[in-house]
Protein backbone atom coordinates (compact mmCIF):
# COMPACT_ATOMS: atom_id res chain seq x y z
CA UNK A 1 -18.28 18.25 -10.82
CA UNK A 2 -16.12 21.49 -11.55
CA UNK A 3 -14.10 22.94 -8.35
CA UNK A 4 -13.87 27.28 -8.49
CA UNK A 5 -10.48 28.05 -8.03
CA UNK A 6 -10.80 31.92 -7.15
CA UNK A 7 -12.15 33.31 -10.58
CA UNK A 8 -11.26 30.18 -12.56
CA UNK A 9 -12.69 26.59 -12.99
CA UNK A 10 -11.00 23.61 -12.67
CA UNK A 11 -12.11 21.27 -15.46
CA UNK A 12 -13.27 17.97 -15.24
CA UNK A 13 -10.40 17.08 -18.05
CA UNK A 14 -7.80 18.00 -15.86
CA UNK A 15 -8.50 15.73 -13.25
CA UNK A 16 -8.23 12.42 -12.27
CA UNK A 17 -9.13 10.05 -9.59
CA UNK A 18 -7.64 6.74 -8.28
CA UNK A 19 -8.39 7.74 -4.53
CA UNK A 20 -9.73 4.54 -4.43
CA UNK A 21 -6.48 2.65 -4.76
CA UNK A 22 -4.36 5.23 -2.05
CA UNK A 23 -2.76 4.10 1.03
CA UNK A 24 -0.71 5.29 3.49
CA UNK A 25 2.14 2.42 2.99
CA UNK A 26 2.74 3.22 -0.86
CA UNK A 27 5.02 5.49 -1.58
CA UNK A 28 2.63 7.96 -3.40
CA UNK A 29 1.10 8.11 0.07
CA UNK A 30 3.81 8.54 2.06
CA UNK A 31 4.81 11.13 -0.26
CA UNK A 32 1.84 13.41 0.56
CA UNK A 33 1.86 12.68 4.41
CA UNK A 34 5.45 13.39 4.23
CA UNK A 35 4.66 16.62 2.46
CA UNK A 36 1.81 17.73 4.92
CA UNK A 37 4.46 17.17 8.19
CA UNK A 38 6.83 19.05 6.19
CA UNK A 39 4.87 21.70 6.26
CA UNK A 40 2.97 21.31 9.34
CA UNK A 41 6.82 21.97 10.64
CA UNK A 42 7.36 25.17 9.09
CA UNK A 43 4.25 26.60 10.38
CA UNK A 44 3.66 28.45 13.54
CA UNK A 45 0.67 26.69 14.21
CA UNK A 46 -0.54 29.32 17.04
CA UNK A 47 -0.67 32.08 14.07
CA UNK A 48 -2.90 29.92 11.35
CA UNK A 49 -5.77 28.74 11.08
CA UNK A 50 -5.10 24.81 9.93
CA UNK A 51 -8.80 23.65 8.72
CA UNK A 52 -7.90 26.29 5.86
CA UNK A 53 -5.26 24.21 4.61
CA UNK A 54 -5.92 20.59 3.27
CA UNK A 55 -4.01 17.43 1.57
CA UNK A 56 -6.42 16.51 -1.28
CA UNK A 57 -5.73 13.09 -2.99
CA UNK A 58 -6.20 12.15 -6.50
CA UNK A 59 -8.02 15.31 -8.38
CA UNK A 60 -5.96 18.03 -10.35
CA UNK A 61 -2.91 15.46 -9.86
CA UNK A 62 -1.76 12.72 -7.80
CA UNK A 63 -2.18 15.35 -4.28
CA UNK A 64 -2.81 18.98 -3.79
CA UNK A 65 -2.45 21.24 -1.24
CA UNK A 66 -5.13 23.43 -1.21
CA UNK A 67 -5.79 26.59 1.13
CA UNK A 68 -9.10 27.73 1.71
CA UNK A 69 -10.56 25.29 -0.56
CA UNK A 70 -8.43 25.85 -3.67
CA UNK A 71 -5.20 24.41 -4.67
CA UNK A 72 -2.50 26.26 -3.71
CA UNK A 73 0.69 23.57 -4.62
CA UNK A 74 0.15 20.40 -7.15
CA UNK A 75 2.54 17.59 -6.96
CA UNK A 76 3.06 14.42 -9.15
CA UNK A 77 4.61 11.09 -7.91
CA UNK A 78 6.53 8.83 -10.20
CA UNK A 79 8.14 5.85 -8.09
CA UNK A 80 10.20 4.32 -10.84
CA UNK A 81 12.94 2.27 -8.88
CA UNK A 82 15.60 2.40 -11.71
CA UNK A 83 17.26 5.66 -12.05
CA UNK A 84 15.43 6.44 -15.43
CA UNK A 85 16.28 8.96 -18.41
CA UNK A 86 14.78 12.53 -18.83
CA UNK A 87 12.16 10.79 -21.03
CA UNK A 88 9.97 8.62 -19.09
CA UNK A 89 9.31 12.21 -16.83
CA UNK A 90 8.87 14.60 -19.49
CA UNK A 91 5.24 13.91 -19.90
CA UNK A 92 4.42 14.34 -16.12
CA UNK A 93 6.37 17.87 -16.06
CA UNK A 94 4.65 18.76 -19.27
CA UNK A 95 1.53 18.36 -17.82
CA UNK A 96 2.48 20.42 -14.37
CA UNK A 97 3.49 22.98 -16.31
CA UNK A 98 0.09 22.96 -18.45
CA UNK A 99 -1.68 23.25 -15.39
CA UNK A 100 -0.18 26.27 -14.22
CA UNK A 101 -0.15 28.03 -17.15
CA UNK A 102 -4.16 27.19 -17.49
CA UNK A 103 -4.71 28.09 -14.03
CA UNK A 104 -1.90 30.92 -12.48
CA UNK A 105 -3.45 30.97 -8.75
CA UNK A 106 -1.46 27.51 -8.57
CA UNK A 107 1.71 28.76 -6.94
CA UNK A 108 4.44 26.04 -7.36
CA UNK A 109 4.02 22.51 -9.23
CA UNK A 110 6.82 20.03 -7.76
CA UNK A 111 7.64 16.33 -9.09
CA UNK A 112 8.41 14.07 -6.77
CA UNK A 113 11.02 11.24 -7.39
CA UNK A 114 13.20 7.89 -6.10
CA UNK A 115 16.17 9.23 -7.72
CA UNK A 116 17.63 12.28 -9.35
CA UNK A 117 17.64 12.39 -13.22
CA UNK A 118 19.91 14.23 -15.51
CA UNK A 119 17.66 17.28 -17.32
CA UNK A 120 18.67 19.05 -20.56
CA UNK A 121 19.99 22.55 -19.78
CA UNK A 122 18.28 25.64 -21.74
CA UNK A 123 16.37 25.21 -24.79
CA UNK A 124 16.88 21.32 -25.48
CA UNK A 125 14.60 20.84 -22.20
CA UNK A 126 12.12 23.36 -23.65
CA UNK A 127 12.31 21.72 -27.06
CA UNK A 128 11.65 18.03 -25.94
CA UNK A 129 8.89 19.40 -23.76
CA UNK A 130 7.76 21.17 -27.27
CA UNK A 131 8.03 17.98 -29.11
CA UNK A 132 6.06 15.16 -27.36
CA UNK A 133 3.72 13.56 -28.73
CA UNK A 134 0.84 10.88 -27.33
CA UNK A 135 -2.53 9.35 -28.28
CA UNK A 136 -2.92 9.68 -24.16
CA UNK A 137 -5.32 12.21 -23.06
CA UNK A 138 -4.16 13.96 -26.58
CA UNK A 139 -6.65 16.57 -26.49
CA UNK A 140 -5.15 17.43 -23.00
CA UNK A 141 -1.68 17.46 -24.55
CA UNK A 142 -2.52 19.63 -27.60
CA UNK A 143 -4.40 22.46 -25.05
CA UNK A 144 -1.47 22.59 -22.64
CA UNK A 145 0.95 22.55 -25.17
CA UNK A 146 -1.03 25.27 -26.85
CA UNK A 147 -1.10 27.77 -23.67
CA UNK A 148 3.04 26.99 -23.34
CA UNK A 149 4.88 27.28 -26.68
CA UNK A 150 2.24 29.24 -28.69
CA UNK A 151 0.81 31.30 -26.41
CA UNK A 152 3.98 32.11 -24.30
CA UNK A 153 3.36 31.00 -20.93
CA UNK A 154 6.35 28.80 -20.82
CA UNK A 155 8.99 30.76 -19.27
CA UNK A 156 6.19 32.26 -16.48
CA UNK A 157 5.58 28.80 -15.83
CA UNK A 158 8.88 27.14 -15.58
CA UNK A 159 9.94 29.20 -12.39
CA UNK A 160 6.86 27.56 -10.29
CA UNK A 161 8.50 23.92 -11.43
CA UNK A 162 10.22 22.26 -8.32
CA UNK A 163 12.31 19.04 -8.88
CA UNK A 164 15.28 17.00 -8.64
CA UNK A 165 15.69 18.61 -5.12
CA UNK A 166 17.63 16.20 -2.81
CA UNK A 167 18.56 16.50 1.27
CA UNK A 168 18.97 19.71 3.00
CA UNK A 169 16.54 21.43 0.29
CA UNK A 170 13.21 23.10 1.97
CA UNK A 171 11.47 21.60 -0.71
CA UNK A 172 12.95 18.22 -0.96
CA UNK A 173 11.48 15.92 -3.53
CA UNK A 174 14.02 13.24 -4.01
CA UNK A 175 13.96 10.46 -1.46
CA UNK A 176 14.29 6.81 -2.01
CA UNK A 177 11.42 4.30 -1.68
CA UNK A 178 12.86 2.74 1.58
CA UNK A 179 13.79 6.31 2.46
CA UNK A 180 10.61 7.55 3.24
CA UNK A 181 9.31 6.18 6.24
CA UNK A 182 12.17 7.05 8.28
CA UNK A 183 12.06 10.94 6.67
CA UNK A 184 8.39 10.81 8.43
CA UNK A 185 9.03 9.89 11.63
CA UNK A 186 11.94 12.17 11.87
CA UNK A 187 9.41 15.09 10.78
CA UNK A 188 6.87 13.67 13.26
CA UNK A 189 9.84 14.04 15.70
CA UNK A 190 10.53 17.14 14.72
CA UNK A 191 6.68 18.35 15.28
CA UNK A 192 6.40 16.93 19.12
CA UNK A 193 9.75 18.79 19.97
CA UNK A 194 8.11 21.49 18.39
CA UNK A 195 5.16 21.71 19.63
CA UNK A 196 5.41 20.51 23.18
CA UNK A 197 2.17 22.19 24.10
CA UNK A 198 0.21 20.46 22.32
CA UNK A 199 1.46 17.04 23.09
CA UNK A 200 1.34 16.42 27.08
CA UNK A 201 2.39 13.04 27.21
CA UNK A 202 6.02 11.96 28.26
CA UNK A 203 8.48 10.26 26.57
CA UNK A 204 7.46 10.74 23.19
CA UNK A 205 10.45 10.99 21.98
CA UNK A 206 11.81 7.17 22.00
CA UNK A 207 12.07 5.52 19.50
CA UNK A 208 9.79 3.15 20.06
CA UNK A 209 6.84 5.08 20.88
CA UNK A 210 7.80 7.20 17.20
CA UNK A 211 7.34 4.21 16.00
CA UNK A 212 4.19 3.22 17.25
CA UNK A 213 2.99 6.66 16.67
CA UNK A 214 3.83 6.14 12.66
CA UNK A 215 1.83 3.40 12.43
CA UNK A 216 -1.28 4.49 14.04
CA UNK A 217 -1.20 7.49 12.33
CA UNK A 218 -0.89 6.13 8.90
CA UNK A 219 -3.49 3.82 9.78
CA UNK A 220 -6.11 6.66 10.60
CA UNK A 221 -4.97 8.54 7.15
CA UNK A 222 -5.72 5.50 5.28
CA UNK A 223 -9.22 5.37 7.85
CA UNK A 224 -9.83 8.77 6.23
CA UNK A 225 -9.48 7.85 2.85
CA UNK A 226 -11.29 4.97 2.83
CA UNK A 227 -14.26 6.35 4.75
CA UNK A 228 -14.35 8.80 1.87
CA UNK A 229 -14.12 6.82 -0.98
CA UNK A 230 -16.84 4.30 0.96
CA UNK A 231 -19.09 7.35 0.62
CA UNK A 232 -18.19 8.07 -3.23
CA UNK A 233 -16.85 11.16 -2.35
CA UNK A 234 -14.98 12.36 -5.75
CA UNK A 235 -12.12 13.80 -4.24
CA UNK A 236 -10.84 13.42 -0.73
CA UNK A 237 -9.56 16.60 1.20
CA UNK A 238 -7.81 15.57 5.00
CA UNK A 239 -8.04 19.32 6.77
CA UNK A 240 -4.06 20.16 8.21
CA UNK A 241 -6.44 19.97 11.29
CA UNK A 242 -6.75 16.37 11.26
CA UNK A 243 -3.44 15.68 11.03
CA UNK A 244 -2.36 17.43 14.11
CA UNK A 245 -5.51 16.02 16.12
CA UNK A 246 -4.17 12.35 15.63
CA UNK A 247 -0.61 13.50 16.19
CA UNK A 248 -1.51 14.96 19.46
CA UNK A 249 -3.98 12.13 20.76
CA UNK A 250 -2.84 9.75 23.32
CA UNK A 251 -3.77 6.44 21.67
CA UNK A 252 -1.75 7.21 18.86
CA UNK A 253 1.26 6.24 21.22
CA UNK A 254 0.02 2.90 22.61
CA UNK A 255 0.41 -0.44 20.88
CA UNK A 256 -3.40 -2.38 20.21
CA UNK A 257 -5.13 -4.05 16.97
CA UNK A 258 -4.84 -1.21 14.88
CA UNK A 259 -0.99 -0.55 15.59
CA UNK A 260 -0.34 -4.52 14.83
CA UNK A 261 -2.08 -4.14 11.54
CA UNK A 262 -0.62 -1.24 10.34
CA UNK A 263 3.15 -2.51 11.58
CA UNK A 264 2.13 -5.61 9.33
CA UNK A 265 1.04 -3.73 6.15
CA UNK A 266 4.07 -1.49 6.53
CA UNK A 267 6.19 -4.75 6.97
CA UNK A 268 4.46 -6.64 3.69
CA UNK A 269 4.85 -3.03 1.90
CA UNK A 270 8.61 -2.98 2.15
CA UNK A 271 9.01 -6.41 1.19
CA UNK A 272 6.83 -6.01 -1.91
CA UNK A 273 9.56 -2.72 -2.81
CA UNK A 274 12.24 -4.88 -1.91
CA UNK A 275 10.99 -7.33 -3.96
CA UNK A 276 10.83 -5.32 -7.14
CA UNK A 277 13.87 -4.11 -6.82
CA UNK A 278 15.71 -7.80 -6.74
CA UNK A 279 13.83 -8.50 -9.35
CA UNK A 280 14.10 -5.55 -11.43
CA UNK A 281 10.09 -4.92 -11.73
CA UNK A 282 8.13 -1.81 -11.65
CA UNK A 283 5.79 -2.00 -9.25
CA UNK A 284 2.65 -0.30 -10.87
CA UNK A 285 2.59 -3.31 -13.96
CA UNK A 286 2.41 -6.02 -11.01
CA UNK A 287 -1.19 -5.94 -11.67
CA UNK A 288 -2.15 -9.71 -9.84
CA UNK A 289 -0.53 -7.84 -6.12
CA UNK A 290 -1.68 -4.60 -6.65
CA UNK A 291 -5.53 -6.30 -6.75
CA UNK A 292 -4.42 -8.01 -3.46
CA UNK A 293 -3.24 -5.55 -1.77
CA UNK A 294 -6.38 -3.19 -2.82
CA UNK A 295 -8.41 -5.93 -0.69
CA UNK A 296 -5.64 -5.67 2.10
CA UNK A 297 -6.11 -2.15 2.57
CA UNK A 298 -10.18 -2.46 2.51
CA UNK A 299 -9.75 -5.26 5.32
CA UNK A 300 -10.92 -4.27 8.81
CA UNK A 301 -8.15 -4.59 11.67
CA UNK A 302 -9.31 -8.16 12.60
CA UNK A 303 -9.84 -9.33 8.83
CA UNK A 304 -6.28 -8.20 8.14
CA UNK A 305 -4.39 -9.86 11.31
CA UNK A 306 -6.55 -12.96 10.45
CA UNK A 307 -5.46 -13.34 7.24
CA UNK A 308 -1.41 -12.53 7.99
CA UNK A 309 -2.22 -15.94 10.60
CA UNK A 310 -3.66 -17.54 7.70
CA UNK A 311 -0.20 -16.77 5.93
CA UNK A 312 1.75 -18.58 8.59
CA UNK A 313 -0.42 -21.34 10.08
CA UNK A 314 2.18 -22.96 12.09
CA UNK A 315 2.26 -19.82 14.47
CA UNK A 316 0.00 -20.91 17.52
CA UNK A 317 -1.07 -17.15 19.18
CA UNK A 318 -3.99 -15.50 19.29
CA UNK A 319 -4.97 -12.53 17.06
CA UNK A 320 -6.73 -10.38 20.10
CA UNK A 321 -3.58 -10.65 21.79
CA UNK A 322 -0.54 -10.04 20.09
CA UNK A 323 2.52 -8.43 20.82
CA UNK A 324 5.27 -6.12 18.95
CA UNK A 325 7.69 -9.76 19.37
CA UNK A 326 5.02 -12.06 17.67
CA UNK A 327 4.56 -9.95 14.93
CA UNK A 328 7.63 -10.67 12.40
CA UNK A 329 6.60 -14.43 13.12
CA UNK A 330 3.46 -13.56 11.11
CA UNK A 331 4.90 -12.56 7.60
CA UNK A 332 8.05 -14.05 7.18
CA UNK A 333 10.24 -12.20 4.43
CA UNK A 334 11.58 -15.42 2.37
CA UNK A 335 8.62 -17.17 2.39
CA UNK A 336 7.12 -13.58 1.59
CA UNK A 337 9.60 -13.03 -1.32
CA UNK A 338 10.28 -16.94 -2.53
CA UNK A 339 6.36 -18.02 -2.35
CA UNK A 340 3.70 -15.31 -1.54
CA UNK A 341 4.83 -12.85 -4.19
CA UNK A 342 5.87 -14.86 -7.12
CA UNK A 343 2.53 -17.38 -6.72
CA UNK A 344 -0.08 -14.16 -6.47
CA UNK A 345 1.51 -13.06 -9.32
CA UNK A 346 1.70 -15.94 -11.63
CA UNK A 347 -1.63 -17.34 -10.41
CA UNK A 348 -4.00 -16.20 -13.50
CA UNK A 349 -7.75 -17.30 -13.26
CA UNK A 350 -6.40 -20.34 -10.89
CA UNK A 351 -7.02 -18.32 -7.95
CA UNK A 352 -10.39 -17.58 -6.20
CA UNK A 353 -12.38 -15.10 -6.64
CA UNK A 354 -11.74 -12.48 -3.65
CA UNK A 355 -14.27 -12.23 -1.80
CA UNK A 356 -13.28 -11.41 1.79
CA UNK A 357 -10.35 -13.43 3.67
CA UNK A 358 -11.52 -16.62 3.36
CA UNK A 359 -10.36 -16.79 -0.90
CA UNK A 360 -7.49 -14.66 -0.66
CA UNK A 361 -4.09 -16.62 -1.09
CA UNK A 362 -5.94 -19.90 -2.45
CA UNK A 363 -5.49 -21.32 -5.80
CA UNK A 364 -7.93 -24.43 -7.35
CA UNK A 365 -6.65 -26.87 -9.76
CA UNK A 366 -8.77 -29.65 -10.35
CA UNK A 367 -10.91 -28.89 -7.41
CA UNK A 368 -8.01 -29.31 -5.38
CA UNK A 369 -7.38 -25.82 -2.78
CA UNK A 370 -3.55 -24.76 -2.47
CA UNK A 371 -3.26 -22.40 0.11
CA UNK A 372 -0.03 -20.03 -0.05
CA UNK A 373 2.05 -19.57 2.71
CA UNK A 374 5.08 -17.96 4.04
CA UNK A 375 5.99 -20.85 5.75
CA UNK A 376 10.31 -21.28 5.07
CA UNK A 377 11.36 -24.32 7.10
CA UNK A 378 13.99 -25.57 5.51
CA UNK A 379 13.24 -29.41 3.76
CA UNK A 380 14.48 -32.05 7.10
CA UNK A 381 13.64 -35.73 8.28
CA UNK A 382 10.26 -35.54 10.02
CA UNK A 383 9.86 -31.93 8.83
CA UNK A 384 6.64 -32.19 7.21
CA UNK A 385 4.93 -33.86 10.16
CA UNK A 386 6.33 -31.48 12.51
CA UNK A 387 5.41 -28.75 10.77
CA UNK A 388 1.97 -30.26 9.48
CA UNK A 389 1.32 -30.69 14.06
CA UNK A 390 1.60 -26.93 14.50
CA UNK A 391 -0.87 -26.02 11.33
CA UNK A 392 -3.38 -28.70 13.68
CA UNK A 393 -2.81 -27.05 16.87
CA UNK A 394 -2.53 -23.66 15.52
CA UNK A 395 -5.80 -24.06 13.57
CA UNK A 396 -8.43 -26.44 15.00
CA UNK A 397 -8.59 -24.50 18.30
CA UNK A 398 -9.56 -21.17 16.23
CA UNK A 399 -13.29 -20.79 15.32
CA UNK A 400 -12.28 -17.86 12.77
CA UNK A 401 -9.91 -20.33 10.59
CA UNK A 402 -10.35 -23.91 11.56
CA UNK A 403 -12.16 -24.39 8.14
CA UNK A 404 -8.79 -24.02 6.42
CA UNK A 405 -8.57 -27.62 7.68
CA UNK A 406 -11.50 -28.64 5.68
CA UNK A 407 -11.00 -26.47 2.70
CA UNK A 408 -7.57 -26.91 1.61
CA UNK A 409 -5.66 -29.83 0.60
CA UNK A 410 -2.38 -28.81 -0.33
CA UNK A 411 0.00 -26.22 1.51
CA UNK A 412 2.14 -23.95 -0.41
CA UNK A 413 5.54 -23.46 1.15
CA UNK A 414 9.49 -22.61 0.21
CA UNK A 415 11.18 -26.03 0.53
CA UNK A 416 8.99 -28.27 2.72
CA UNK A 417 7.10 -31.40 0.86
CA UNK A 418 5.68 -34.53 2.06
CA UNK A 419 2.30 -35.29 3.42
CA UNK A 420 1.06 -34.84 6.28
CA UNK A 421 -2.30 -35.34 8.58
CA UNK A 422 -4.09 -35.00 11.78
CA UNK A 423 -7.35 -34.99 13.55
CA UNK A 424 -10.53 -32.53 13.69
CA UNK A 425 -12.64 -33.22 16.88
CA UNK A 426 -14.74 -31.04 17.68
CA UNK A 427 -18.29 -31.48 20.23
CA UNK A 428 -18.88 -28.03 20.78
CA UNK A 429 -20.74 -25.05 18.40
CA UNK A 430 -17.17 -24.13 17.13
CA UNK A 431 -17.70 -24.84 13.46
CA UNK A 432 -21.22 -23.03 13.41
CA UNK A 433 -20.44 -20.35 11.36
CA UNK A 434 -17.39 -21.97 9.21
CA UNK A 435 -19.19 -25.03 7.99
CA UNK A 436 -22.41 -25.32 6.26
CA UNK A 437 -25.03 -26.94 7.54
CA UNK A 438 -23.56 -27.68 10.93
CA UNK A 439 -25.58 -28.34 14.32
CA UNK A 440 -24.56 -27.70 17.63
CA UNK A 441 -25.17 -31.45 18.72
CA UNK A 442 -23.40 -32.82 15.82
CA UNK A 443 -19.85 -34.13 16.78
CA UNK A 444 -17.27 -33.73 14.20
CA UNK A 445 -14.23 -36.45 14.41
CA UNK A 446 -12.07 -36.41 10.77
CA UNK A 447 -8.87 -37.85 9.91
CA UNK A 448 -7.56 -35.29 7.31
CA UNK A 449 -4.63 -35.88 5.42
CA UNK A 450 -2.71 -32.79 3.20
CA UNK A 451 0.51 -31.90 2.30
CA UNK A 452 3.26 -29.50 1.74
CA UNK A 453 3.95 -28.47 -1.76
CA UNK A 454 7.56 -26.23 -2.12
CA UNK A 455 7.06 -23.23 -4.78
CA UNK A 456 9.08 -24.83 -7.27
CA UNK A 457 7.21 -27.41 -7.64
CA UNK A 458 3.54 -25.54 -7.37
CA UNK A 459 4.59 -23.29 -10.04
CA UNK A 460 5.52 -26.38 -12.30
CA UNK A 461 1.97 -27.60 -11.62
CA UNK A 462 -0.38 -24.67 -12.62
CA UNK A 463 1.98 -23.84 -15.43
CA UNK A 464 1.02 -28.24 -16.73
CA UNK A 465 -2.54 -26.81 -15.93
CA UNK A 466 -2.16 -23.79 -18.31
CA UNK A 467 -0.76 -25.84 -21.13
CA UNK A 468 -3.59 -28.56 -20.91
CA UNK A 469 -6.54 -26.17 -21.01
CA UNK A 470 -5.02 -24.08 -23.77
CA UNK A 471 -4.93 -27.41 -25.89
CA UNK A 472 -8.48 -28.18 -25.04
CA UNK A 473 -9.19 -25.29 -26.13
């Protein structure tokens, strides 16, 4: 459906949507929040009216902002990690341009970036602009290329072109993946100081309620989002309004479910950006995580916490009732970076079909149910059955994953291996919903016997598995 900009008409061409795929803890994301406070900031917010201004996601370009319904400012996110060559951006400040040549109420076009990058001075910048060529969205490419070289809108549009711009700029758009959280916070800390008035509550200020404050308020942007992709929305506006309602809500500042979840998704988000960056990887081609953590972000609260537990079954607590201290235990960063990661994303058809937590971070071969962990114990005498007692004691007590003792067979880890077993009693209605079939006056006793697997050695095993069905084949 077209959008009126004043006289104008956006076209459907010149959109896009993948509003679908947003959060809050990518850097695209945190880009656009980051943008909104930064503006929020420079706004006397007694003199405007802020449901006139609005972030929208994912339509002319990667986020808008838009006053009175029409966009005002369009900005494009690349998050290449490496610091990359005028060429790989060329084609994403061609198209800015294009946009605000084809539509002039657009005011300023900014591209937003992990690093600076060295631009050609003077005509060699317009000239390799002039000269790109693309079977992508070519029809797109030929139009905008049309209104800027041949129909002289070039230099009119080049002044409205904001980049490269680092600290201590008003328009900063240069700031590092692992950067970015701590530039919102410090603008969210900038807005309570600010805005006293509006924000009643004492001590705001420390550190550690900023912190809590970050996470519940990404977690209600992301609530936002997905609401309005779960009602096929097209596009998805979040008025300025919004925004300063959560920041000014007492909740935001307290620690519960959704502050745990969204301190865990923020903690498995760096990790995955710390990953790449070991590894040298771009994070946009890791195409196995990036359809995980699409189902992480749809998760409820409960689902999520559940399924970090499920990551670490040797932690015995309770997902109701956690604490900021229990939560690193949960998702620990080399079992994270050594196992999770690398098995996710050389699994191939060998994992389940995601369905909801129960098939997320299991892999069949054979029949046989690996379950990935980010369990790192180091390899020890006795290790194995240690270890193996707390996935018993941790598990059979909890009604929500106790089937993971009757589903899986072999546990996924970074150096443990060895077998290892225990027993499922259970007299109770437990097992009700978990296990097919079951009645409450059926008694349940089961020796079950599993073992650890280290990564090495899984990965050895499904690649044997890909060679022998590609020779059956």
């Amino acid at each position: 459906m077209d959008t009126k900009v004043e006289e104008l008409t956006i076209e459907e061409s010149d959109t896009h949507s993948a509003a679908s795929t947003w959060s809050g803890f990518d850097y695209q994301g945190q880009v656009s929040i980051y943008w909104v406070m930064k503006q929020l900031n420079q706004m006397d917010l007694s003199r405007v009216q802020l449901e006139e201004y609005e972030l929208q996601i994912e339509s002319i370009e990667d986020f808008s902002v838009n006053y009175k319904g029409f966009p005002l400012t369009i900005h494009q996110v690349k998050a290449y990690q490496d610091k990359t060559t005028f060429g790989k951006y060329k084609r994403a400040i061609h198209d800015l341009l294009g946009k605000c040549a084809k539509y002039p109420a657009i005011t300023q076009c900014f591209l937003h970036t992990c690093h600076q990058f060295k631009i050609p001075e003077g005509e060699k910048f317009k000239s390799e602009l002039e000269g790109i060529e693309s079977e992508k969205n070519k029809q797109t490419l030929l139009e905008y290329s049309n209104l800027l070289f041949n129909e002289g809108k070039f230099d009119e549009t080049i002044r409205k072109l904001v980049l490269n711009q680092e600290e201590d700029n008003e328009f900063r758009c240069v700031i590092g993946r692992l950067e970015i959280e701590d530039e919102i916070k410090r603008e969210i800390k900038r807005f309570l100081e600010k805005n006293k008035e509006l924000c009643k509550y004492e001590l705001v200020e420390w550190n550690e309620n900023i912190n809590f404050l970050y996470l519940n308020f990404i977690n209600e942007i992301n609530q936002s989002v997905a609401k309005g992709h779960a009602n096929k929305e097209k596009d998805i506006r979040i008025s300025y309004s919004i925004f300063v309602d959560i920041l000014t809500n007492e909740y935001v500042f307290g620690f519960t479910e959704k502050t745990a979840a969204s301190m865990l998704k923020n903690i498995l988000s760096t990790y995955f950006i710390e990953f790449c960056e070991k590894f040298d990887l771009d994070p946009e081609k890791c195409s196995a995580w990036k359809e995980n953590w699409e189902w992480i972000c749809r998760l409820s609260d409960h689902d999520f916490l559940l399924l970090c537990k499920k990551l670490t079954p040797t932690v015995n607590v309770d997902t109701r009732k956690l604490e900021p201290i229990n939560l690193r235990e949960l998702i620990v960063k080399a079992g994270v970076h050594k196992t999770l990661f690398p098995m996710v994303m050389n699994a191939g058809h060998f994992a389940l079909k995601i369905e909801g937590v129960k098939e997320m971070f299991v892999l069949n071969a054979e029949g046989v149910h690996h379950l990935i962990t980010t369990i790192a114990e180091t390899w020890g005498k006795n290790e194995a059955e240690n270890q193996g007692k707390k996935i018993f004691k941790a598990l059979k007590n909890d009604n929500q994953l106790a089937y993971l003792l009757f589903d899986v067979h072999k546990v996924i880890t970074n150096e443990l291996e060895g077998p290892f077993e225990g027993k499922i009693v259970d007299t109770g209605n437990d097992y009700v919903n978990v296990i097919p079939g079951f009645k409450e006056k059926d008694t349940i006793t089961k020796h079950k016997k599993m073992q650890f697997v280290n990564v090495e050695s899984a990965m050895e095993l499904f690649k044997r598995e890909r060679i022998n069905e590609k020779n059956l084949t």
